[in-house]
N, C-alpha and C. Protein backbone atom coordinates (compact mmCIF):
# COMPACT_ATOMS: atom_id res chain seq x y z
N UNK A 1 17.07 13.44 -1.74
CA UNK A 1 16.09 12.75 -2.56
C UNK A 1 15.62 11.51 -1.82
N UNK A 2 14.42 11.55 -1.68
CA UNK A 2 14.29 9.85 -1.00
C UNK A 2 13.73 8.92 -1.78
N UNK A 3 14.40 7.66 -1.07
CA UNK A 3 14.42 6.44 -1.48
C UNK A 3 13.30 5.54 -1.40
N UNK A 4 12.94 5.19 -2.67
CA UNK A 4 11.40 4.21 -2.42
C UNK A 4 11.54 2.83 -2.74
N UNK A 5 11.12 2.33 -1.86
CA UNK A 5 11.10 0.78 -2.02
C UNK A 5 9.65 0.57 -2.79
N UNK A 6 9.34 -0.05 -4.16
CA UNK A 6 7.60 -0.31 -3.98
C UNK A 6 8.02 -1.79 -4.37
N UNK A 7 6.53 -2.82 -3.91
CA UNK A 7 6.12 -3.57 -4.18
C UNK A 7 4.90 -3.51 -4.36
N UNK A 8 4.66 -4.12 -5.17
CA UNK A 8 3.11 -4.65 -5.66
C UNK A 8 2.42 -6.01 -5.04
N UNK A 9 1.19 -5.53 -4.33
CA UNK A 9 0.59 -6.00 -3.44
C UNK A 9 -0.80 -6.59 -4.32
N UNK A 10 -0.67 -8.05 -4.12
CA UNK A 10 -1.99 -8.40 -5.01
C UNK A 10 -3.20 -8.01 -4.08
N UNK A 11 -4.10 -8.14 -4.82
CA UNK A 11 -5.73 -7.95 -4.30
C UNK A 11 -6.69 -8.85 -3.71
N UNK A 12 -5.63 -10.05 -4.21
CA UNK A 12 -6.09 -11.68 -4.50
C UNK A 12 -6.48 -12.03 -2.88
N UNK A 13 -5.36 -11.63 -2.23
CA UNK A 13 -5.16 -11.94 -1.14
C UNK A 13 -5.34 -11.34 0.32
N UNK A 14 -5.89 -10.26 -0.43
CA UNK A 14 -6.39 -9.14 0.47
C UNK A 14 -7.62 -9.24 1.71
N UNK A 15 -8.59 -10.38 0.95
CA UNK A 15 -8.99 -11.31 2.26
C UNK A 15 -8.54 -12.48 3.27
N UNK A 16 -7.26 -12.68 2.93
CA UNK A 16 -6.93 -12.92 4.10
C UNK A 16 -5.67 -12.02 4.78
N UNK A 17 -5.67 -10.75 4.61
CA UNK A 17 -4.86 -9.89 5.65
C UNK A 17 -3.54 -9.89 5.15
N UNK A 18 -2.90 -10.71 4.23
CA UNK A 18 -1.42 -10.76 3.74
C UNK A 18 -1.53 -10.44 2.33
N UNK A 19 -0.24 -9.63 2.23
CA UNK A 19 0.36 -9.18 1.01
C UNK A 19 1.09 -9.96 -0.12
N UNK A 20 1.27 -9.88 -1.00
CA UNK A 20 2.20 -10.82 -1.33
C UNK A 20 2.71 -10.29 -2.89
N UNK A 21 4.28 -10.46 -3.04
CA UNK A 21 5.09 -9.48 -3.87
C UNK A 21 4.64 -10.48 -5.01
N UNK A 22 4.07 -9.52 -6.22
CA UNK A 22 3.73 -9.67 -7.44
C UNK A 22 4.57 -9.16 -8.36
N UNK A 23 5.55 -7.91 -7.99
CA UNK A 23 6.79 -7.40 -9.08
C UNK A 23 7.19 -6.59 -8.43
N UNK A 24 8.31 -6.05 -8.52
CA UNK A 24 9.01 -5.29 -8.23
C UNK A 24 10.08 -4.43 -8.79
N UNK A 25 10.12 -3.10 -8.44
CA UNK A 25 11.03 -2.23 -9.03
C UNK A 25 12.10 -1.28 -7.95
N UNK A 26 13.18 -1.98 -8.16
CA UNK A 26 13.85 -1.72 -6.49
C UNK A 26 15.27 -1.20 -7.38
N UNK A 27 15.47 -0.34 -6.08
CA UNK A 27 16.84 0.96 -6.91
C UNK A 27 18.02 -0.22 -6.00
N UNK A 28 17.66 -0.52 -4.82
CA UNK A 28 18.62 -1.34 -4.19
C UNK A 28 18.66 -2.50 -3.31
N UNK A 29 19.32 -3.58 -3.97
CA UNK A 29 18.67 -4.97 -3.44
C UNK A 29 18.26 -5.14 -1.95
N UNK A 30 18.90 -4.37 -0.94
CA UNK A 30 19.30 -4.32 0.41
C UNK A 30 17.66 -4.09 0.58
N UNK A 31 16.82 -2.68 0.14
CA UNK A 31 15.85 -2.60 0.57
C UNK A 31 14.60 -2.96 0.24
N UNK A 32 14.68 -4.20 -0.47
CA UNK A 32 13.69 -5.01 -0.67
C UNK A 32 12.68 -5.01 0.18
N UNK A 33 11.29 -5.22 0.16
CA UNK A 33 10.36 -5.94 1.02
C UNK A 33 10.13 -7.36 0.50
N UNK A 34 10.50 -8.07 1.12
CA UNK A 34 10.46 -9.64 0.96
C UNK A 34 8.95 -10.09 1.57
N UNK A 35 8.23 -10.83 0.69
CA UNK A 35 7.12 -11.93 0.91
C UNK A 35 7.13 -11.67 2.47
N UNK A 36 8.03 -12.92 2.93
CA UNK A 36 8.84 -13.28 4.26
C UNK A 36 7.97 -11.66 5.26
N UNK A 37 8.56 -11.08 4.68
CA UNK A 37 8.65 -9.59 5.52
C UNK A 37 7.44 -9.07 5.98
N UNK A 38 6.66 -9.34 4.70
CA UNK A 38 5.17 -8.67 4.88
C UNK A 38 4.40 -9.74 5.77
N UNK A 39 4.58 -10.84 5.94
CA UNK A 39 3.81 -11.80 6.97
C UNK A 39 4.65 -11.60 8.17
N UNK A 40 5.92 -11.09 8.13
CA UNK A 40 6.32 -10.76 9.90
C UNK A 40 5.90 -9.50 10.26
N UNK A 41 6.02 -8.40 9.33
CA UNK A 41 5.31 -6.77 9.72
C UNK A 41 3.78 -7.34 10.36
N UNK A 42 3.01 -7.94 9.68
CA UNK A 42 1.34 -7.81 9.43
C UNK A 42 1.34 -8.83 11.12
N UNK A 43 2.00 -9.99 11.24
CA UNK A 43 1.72 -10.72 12.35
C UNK A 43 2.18 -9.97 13.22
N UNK A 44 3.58 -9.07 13.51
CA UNK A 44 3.53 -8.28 14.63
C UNK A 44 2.85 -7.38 15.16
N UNK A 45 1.98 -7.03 14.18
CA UNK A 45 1.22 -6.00 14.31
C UNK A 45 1.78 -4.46 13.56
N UNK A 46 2.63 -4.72 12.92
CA UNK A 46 3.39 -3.52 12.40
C UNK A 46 3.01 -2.47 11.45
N UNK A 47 2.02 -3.74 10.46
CA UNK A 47 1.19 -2.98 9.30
C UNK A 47 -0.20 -3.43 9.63
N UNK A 48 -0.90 -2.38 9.31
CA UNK A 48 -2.50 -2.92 9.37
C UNK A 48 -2.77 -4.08 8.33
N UNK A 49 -4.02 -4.55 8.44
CA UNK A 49 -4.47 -5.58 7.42
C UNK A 49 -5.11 -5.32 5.95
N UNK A 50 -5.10 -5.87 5.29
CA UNK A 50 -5.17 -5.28 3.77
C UNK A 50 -6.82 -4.84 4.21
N UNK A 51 -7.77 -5.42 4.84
CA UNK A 51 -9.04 -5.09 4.60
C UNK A 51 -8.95 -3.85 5.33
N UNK A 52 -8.32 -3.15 6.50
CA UNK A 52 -8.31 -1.65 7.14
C UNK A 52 -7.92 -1.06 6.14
N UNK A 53 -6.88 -1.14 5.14
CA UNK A 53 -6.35 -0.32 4.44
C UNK A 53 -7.66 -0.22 3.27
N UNK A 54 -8.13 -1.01 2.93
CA UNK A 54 -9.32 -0.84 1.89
C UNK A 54 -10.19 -0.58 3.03
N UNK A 55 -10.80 -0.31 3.89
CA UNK A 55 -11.82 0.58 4.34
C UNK A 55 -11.76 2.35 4.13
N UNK A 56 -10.41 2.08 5.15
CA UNK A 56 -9.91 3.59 5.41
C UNK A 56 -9.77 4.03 4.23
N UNK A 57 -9.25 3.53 3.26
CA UNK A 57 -9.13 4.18 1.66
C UNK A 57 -10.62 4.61 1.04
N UNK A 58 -11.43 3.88 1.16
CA UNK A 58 -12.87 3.70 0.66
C UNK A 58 -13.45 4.92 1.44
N UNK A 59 -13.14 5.20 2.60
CA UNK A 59 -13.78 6.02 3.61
C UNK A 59 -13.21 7.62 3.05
N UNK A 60 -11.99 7.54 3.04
CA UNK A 60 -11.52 9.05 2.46
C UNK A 60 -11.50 9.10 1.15
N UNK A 61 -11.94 8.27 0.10
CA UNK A 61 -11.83 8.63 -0.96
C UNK A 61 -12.81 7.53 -1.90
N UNK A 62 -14.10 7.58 -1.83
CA UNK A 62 -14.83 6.39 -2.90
C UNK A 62 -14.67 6.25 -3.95
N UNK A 63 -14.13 5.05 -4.30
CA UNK A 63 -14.06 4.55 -5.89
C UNK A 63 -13.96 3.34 -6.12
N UNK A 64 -13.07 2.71 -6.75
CA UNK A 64 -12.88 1.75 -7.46
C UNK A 64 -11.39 1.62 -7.32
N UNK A 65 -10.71 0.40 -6.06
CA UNK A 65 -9.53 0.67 -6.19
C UNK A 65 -8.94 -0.51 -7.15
N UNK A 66 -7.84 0.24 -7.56
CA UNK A 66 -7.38 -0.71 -9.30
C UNK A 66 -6.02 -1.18 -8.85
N UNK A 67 -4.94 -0.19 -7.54
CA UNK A 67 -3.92 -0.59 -7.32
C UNK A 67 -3.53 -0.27 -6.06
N UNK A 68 -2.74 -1.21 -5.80
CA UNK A 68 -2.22 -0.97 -4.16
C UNK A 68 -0.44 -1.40 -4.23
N UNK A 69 -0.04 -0.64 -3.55
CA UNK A 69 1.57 -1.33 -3.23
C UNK A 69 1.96 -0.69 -2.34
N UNK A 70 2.46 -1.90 -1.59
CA UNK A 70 3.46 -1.46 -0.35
C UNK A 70 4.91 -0.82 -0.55
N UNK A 71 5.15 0.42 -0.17
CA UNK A 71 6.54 1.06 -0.13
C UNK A 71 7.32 1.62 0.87
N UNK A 72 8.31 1.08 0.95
CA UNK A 72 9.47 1.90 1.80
C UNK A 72 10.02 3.36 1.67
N UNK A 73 9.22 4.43 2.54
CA UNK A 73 9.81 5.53 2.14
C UNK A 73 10.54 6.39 3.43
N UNK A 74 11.81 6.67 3.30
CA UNK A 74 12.35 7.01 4.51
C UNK A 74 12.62 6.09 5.49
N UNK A 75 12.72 5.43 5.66
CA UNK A 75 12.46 4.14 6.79
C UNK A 75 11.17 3.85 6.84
N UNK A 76 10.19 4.65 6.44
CA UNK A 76 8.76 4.24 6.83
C UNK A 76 7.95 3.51 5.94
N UNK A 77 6.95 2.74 6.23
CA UNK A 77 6.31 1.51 5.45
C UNK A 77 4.85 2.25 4.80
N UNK A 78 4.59 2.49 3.82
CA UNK A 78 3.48 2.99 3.42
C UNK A 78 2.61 2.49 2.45
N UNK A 79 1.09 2.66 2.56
CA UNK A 79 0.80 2.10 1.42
C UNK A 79 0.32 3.11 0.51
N UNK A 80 0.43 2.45 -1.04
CA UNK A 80 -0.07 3.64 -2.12
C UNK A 80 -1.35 2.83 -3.13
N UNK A 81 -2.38 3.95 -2.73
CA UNK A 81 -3.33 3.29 -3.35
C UNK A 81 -3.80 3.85 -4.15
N UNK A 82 -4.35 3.06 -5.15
CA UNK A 82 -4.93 4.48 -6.61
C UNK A 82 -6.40 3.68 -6.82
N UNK A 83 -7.13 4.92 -7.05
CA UNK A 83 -8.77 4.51 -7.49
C UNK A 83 -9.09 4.93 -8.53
N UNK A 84 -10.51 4.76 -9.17
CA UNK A 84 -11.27 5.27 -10.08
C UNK A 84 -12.15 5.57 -9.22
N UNK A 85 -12.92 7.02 -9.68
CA UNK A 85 -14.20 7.40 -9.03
C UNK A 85 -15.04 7.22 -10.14
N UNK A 86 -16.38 7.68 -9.89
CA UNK A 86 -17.36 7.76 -10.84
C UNK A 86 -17.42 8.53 -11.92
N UNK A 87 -16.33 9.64 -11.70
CA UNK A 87 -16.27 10.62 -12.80
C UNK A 87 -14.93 10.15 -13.77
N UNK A 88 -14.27 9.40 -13.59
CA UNK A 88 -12.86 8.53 -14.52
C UNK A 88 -12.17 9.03 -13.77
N UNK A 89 -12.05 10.01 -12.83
CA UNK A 89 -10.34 10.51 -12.21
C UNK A 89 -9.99 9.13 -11.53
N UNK A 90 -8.58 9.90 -11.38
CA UNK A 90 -7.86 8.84 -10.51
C UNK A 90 -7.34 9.39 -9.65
N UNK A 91 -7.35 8.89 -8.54
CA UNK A 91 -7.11 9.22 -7.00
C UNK A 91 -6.00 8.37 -6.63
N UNK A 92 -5.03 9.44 -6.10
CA UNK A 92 -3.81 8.40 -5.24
C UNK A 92 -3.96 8.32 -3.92
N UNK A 93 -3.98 8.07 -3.23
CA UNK A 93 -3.80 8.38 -1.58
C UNK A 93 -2.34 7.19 -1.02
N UNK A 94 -1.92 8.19 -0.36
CA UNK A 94 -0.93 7.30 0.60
C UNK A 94 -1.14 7.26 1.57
N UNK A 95 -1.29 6.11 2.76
CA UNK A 95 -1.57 5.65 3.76
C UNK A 95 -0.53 4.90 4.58
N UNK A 96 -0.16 5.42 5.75
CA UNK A 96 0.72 5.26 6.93
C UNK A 96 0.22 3.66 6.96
N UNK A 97 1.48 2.46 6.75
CA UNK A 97 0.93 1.12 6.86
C UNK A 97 0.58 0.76 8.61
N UNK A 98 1.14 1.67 9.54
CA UNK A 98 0.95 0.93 10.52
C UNK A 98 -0.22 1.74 11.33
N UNK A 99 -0.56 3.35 10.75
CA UNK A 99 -1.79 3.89 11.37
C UNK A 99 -2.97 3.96 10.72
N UNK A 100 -2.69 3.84 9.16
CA UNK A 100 -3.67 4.09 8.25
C UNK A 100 -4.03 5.32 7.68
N UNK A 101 -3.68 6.52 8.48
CA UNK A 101 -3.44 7.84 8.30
C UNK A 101 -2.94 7.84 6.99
N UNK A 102 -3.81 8.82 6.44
CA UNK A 102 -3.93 9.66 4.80
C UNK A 102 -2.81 10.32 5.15
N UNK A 103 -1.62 10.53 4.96
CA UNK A 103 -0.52 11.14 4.58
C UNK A 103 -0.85 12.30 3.43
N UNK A 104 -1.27 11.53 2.20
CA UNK A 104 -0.82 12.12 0.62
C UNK A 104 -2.31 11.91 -0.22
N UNK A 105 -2.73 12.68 -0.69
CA UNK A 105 -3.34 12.33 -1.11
C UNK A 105 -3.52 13.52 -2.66
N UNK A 106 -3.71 12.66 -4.34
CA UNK A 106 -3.83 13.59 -5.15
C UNK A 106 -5.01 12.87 -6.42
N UNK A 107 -5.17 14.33 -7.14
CA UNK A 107 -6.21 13.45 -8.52
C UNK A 107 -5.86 13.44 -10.04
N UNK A 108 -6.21 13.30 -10.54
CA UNK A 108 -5.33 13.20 -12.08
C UNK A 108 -6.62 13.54 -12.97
């Protein structure tokens, strides 16, 4: 079964390139993503910047995005983003934080 880390990534802040933990729902304290964390991933270059991730999202899937959060899945850092389109669905897509690559993508 794998293990997900999510945090919730405001929007607020999404112009200037950093994330920043708004709540969290964590199975185990160890694998937290800490504040701290997301400004050392993003400055090393580890995760893309919130505005690539809202392009590339916008690009494979147009809508209205309502949510974003950064998660730990497998060792790997991903982001999960959900939209509204024009027709009310909702679109998830998951995106590789450090290539941007559509992994996952579903509609509701």
């Amino acid at each position: 079964m794998s293990r997900t880390t999510t945090l919730s990534v405001a929007l607020a802040v999404a112009s200037i390139g950093l994330a920043t933990a708004v709540g969290a729902d964590f199975a185990h304290a160890d694998d937290r993503i800490r504040r701290s964390e997301v400004r050392e991933l993003r400055e090393a270059g580890k995760i893309l910047p919130m505005e690539d991730i809202l392009s590339r999202t916008r690009s494979a899937q147009p809508g209205q995005v309502v949510e974003i959060e950064l998660e730990r899945e497998d060792g790997r850092l991903v982001y999960e983003v959900k939209l509204i389109d024009d027709a009310d669905a909702i679109h998830k897509l998951e995106l590789d934080a450090a290539t941007g690559e559509v992994l996952r993508r579903s509609r509701k």
